[in-house]
Protein backbone atom coordinates (compact mmCIF):
# COMPACT_ATOMS: atom_id res chain seq x y z
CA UNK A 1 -40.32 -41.29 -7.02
CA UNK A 2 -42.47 -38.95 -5.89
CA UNK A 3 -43.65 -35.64 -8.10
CA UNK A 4 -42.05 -33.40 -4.46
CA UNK A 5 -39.01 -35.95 -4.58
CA UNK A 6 -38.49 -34.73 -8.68
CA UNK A 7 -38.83 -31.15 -7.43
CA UNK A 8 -36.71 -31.18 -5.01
CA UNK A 9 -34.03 -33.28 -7.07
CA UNK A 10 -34.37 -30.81 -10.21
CA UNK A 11 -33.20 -27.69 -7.62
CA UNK A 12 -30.37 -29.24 -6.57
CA UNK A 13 -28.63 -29.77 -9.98
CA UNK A 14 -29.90 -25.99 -10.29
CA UNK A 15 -28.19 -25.03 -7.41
CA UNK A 16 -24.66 -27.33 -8.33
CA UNK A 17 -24.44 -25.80 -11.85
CA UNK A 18 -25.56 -22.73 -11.28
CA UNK A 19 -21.69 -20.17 -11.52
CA UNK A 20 -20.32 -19.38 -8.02
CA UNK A 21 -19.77 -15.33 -7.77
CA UNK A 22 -16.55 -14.54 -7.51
CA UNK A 23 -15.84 -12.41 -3.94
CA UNK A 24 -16.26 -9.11 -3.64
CA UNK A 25 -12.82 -7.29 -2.70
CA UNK A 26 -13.31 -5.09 0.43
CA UNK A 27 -13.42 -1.90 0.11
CA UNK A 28 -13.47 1.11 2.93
CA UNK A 29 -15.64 4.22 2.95
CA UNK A 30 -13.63 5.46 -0.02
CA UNK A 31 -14.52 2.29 -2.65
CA UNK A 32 -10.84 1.48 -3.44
CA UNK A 33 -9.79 -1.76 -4.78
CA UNK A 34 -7.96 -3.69 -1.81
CA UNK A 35 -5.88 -6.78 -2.33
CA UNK A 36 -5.57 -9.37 0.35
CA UNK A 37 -2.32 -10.53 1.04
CA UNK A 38 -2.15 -14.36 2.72
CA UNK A 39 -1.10 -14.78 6.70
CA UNK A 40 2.28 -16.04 6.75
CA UNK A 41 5.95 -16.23 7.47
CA UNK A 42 8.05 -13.41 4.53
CA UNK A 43 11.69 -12.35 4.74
CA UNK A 44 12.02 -8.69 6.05
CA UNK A 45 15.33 -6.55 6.04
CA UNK A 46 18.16 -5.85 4.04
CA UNK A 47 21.91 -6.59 5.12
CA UNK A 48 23.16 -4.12 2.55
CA UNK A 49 20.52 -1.17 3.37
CA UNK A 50 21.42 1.53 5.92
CA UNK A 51 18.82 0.42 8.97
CA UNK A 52 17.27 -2.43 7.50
CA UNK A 53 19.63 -4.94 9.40
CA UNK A 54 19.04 -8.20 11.02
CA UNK A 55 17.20 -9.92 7.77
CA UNK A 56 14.99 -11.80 9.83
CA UNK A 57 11.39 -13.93 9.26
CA UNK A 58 8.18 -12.84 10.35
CA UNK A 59 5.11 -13.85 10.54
CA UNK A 60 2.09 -11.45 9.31
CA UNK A 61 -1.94 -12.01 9.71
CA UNK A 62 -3.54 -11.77 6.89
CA UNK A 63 -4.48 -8.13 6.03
CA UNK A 64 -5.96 -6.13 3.15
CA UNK A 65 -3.81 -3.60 1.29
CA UNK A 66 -4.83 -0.59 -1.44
CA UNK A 67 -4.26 -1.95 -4.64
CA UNK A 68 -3.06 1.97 -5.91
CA UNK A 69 -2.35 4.92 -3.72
CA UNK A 70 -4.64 6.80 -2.52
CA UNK A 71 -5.40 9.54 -5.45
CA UNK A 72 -6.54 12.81 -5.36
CA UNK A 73 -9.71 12.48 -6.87
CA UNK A 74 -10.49 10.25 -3.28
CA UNK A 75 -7.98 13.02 -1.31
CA UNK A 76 -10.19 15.70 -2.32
CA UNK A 77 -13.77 14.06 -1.04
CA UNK A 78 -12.27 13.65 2.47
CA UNK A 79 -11.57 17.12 1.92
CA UNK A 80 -14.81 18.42 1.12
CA UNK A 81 -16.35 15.79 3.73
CA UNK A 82 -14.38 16.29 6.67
CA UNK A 83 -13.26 20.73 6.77
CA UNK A 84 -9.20 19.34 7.06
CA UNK A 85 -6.96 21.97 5.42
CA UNK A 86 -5.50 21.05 2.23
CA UNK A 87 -2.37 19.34 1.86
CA UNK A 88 0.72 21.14 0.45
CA UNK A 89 1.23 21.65 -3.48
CA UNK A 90 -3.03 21.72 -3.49
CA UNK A 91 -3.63 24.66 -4.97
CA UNK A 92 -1.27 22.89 -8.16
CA UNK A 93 -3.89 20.45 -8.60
CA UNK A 94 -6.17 20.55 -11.85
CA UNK A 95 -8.72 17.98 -11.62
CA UNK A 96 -9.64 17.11 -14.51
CA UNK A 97 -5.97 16.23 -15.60
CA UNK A 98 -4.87 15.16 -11.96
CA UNK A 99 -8.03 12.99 -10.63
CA UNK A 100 -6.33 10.09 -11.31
CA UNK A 101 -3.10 11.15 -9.77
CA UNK A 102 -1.51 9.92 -5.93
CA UNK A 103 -2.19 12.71 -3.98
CA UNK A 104 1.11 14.26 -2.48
CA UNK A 105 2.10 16.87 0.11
CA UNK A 106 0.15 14.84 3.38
CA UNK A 107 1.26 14.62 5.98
CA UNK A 108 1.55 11.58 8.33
CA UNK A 109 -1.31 12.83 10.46
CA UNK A 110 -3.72 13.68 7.88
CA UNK A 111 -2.75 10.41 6.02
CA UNK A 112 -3.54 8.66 9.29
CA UNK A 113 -6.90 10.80 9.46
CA UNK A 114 -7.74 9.77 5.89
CA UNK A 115 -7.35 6.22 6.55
CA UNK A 116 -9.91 6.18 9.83
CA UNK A 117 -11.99 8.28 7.88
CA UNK A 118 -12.56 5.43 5.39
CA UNK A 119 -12.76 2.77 7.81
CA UNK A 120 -8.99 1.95 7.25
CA UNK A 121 -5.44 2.51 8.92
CA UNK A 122 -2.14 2.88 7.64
CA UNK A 123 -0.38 -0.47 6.90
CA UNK A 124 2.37 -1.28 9.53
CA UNK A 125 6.04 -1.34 8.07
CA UNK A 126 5.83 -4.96 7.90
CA UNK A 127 2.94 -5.37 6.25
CA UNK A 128 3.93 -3.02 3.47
CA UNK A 129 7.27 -4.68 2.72
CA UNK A 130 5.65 -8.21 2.55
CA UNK A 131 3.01 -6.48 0.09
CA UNK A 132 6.17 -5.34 -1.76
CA UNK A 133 8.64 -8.22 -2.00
CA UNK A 134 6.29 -11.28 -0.79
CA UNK A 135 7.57 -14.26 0.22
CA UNK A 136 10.61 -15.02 -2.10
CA UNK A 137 12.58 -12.40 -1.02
CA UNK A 138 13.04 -10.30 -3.92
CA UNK A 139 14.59 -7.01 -4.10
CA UNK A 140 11.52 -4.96 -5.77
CA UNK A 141 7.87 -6.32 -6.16
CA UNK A 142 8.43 -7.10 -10.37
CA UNK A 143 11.73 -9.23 -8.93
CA UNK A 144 15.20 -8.81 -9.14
CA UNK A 145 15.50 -7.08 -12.63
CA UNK A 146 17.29 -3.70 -12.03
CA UNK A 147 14.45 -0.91 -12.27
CA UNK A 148 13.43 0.52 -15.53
CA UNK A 149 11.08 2.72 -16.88
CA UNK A 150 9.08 -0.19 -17.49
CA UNK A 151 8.48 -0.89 -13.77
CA UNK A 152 7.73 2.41 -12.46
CA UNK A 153 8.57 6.37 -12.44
CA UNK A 154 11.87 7.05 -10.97
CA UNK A 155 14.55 9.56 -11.42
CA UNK A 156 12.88 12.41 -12.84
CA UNK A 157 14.76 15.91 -12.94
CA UNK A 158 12.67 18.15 -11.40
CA UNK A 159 8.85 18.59 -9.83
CA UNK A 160 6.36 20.54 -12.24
CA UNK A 161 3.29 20.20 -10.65
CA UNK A 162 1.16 17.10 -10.88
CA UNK A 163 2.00 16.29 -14.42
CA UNK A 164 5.49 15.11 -12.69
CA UNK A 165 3.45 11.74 -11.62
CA UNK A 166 2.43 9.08 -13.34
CA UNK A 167 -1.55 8.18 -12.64
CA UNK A 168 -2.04 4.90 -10.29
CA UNK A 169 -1.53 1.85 -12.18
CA UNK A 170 0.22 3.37 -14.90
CA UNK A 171 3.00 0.19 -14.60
CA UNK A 172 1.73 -3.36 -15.29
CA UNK A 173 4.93 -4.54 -14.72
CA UNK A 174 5.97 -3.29 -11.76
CA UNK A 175 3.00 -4.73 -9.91
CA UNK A 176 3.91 -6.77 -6.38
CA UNK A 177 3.52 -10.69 -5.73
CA UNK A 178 0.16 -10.26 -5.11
CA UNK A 179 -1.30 -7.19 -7.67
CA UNK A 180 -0.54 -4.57 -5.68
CA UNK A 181 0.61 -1.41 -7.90
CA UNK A 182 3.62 1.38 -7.80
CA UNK A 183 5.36 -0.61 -4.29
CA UNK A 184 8.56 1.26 -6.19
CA UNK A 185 8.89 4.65 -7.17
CA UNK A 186 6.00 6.81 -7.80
CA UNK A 187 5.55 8.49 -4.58
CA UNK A 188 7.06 7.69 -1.38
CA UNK A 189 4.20 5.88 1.21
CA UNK A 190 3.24 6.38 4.85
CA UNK A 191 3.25 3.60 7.07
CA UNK A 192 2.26 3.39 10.68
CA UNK A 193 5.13 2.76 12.26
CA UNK A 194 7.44 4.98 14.47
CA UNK A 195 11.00 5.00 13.09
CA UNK A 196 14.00 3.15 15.28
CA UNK A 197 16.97 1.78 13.34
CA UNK A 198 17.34 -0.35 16.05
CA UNK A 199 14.44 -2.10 15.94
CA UNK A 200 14.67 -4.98 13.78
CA UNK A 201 16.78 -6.50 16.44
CA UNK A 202 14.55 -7.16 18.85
CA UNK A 203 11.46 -7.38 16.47
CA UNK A 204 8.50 -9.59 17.73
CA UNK A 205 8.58 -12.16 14.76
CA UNK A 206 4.77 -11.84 14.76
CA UNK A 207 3.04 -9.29 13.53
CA UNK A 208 5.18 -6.20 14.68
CA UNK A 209 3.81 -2.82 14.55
CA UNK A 210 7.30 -0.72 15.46
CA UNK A 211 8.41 0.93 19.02
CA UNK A 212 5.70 2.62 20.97
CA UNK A 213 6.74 5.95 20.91
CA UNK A 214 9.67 8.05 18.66
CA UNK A 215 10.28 10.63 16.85
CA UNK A 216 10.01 10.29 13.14
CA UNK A 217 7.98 8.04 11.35
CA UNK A 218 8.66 5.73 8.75
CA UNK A 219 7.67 5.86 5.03
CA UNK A 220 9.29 3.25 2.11
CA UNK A 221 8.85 2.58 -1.73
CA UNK A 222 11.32 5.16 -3.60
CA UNK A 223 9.52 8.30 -5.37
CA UNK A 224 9.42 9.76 -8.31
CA UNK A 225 12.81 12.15 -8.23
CA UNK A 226 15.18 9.29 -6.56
CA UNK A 227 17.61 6.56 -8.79
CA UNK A 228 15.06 3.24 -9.17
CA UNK A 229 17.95 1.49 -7.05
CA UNK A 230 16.58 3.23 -3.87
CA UNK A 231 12.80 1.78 -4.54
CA UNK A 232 14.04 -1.68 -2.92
CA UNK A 233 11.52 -3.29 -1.09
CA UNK A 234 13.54 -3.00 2.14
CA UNK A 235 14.98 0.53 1.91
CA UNK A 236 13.28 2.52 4.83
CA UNK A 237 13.46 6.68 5.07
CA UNK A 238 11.96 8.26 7.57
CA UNK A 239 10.61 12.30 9.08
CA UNK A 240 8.51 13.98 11.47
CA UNK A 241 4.91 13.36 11.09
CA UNK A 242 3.84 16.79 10.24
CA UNK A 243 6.29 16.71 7.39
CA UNK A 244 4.61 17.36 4.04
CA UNK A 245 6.74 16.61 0.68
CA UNK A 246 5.88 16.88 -3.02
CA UNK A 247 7.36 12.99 -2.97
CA UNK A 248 5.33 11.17 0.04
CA UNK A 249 1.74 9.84 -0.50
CA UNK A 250 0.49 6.93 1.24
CA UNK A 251 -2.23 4.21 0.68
CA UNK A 252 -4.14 2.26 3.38
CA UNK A 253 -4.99 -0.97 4.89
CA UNK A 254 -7.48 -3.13 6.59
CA UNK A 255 -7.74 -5.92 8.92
CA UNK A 256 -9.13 -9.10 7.26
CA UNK A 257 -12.10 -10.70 8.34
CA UNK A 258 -11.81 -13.55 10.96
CA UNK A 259 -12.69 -16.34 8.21
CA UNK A 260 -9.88 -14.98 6.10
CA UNK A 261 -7.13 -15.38 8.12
């Protein structure tokens, strides 16, 4: 064997044993942790929820998700970046104590603006609720188990400012199929879709994104002053877009990459 033959031999075992790096999650202009979540066929709709009816299968791309909503440390840099006026409850905001916090009081609009901003969009209604239950149908992303403090914030009394919320990934166990954290309670979330109880029935079974036009758009996950019972993966609510609560955040999505789907 020749000494180039050796050489050559020697870099391939190198190149075999040498530890594959693990893939970098995405991330948008804003550096949050995304999760992807497999294409596929999930279970979407509830025959027990007001407007969640047909139950019916669909079949989702693959798509990236927010692991955590989007917090108010982030909130604040689009902010500062972009001129947009400050969401409602703002001025309640201390920093230093609140960073970590889901940013509340957006409204649809400026949630949509947020997401572009990054690179991002808001998920579609189907995409969230397979993020949420995945594909065994459960009724809340830990499972079946009736909610508990364990699993997320729900039921509290009254809002006090900031403090009322629990930082992003404050509940292990209340994380989705796939890693994605506070699906229930929390904060009320944003999606993209316009809001038709209707629709489900004549839902494309691939990757539907809602009627063209409406009204009211859609939002879904429970927050932090409603009974853990309504945080059910299916349960939609719905208002205008300009709307702007102390118990609606969002988070954002992203289209995966053509070799990932």
């Amino acid at each position: 064997m020749t000494r180039a033959a050796v050489w050559v031999g020697c870099l391939l075992t190198v190149l075999l044993l040498a530890p594959v790096a693990a893939p970098r999650e995405p991330a948008g202009k804003d550096g949050a942790p995304m999760v992807l979540i497999p294409a596929g066929e999930f279970t979407m709709g509830s025959a027990e929820l007001a407007g969640a009816a047909p139950v019916h299968r669909v079949y989702l791309d693959s798509f990236h998700l927010d692991r955590h909503e989007v917090t108010v440390g982030r909130y604040i840099t689009f902010l500062e970046s972009t001129g947009r006026q400050p969401p409602r409850h703002f001025d309640e905001i201390n920093l230093a104590r609140d960073k970590h916090r889901p940013i509340v009081g957006v409204s649809w609009l400026s949630a949509d603006a947020y997401c572009r901003w990054v690179g991002k969009r808001l998920p579609t209604e189907a995409e969230w609720e397979k993020a949420a239950r995945g594909t065994d149908g459960r009724l809340y992303p830990w499972g079946n188990e009736p909610p508990t403090d364990q699993y997320g914030l729900f039921g509290k009394a009254r809002w006090i400012g900031y403090e009322t919320l629990a930082p992003v990934g404050s509940f292990a166990s209340g994380r989705s199929p796939y890693g994605v954290y506070d699906l229930a309670g929390n904060v009320w979330e944003w999606v993209a879709d316009w809001y038709d109880k209707d629709y489900y029935a004549r839902s494309p079974r691939k990757n539907p994104t809602g009627p063209e036009k409406g009204e009211e758009k859609v939002y879904r996950g429970g927050g932090w002053n409603y009974e853990g019972f309504l945080a059910q993966a299916a349960l939609r609510n719905r208002d205008d877009p300009d709307t702007q609560l102390n118990t609606l955040g969002f988070r954002c999505a992203m289209d995966a990459s053509p070799r990932q789907r």
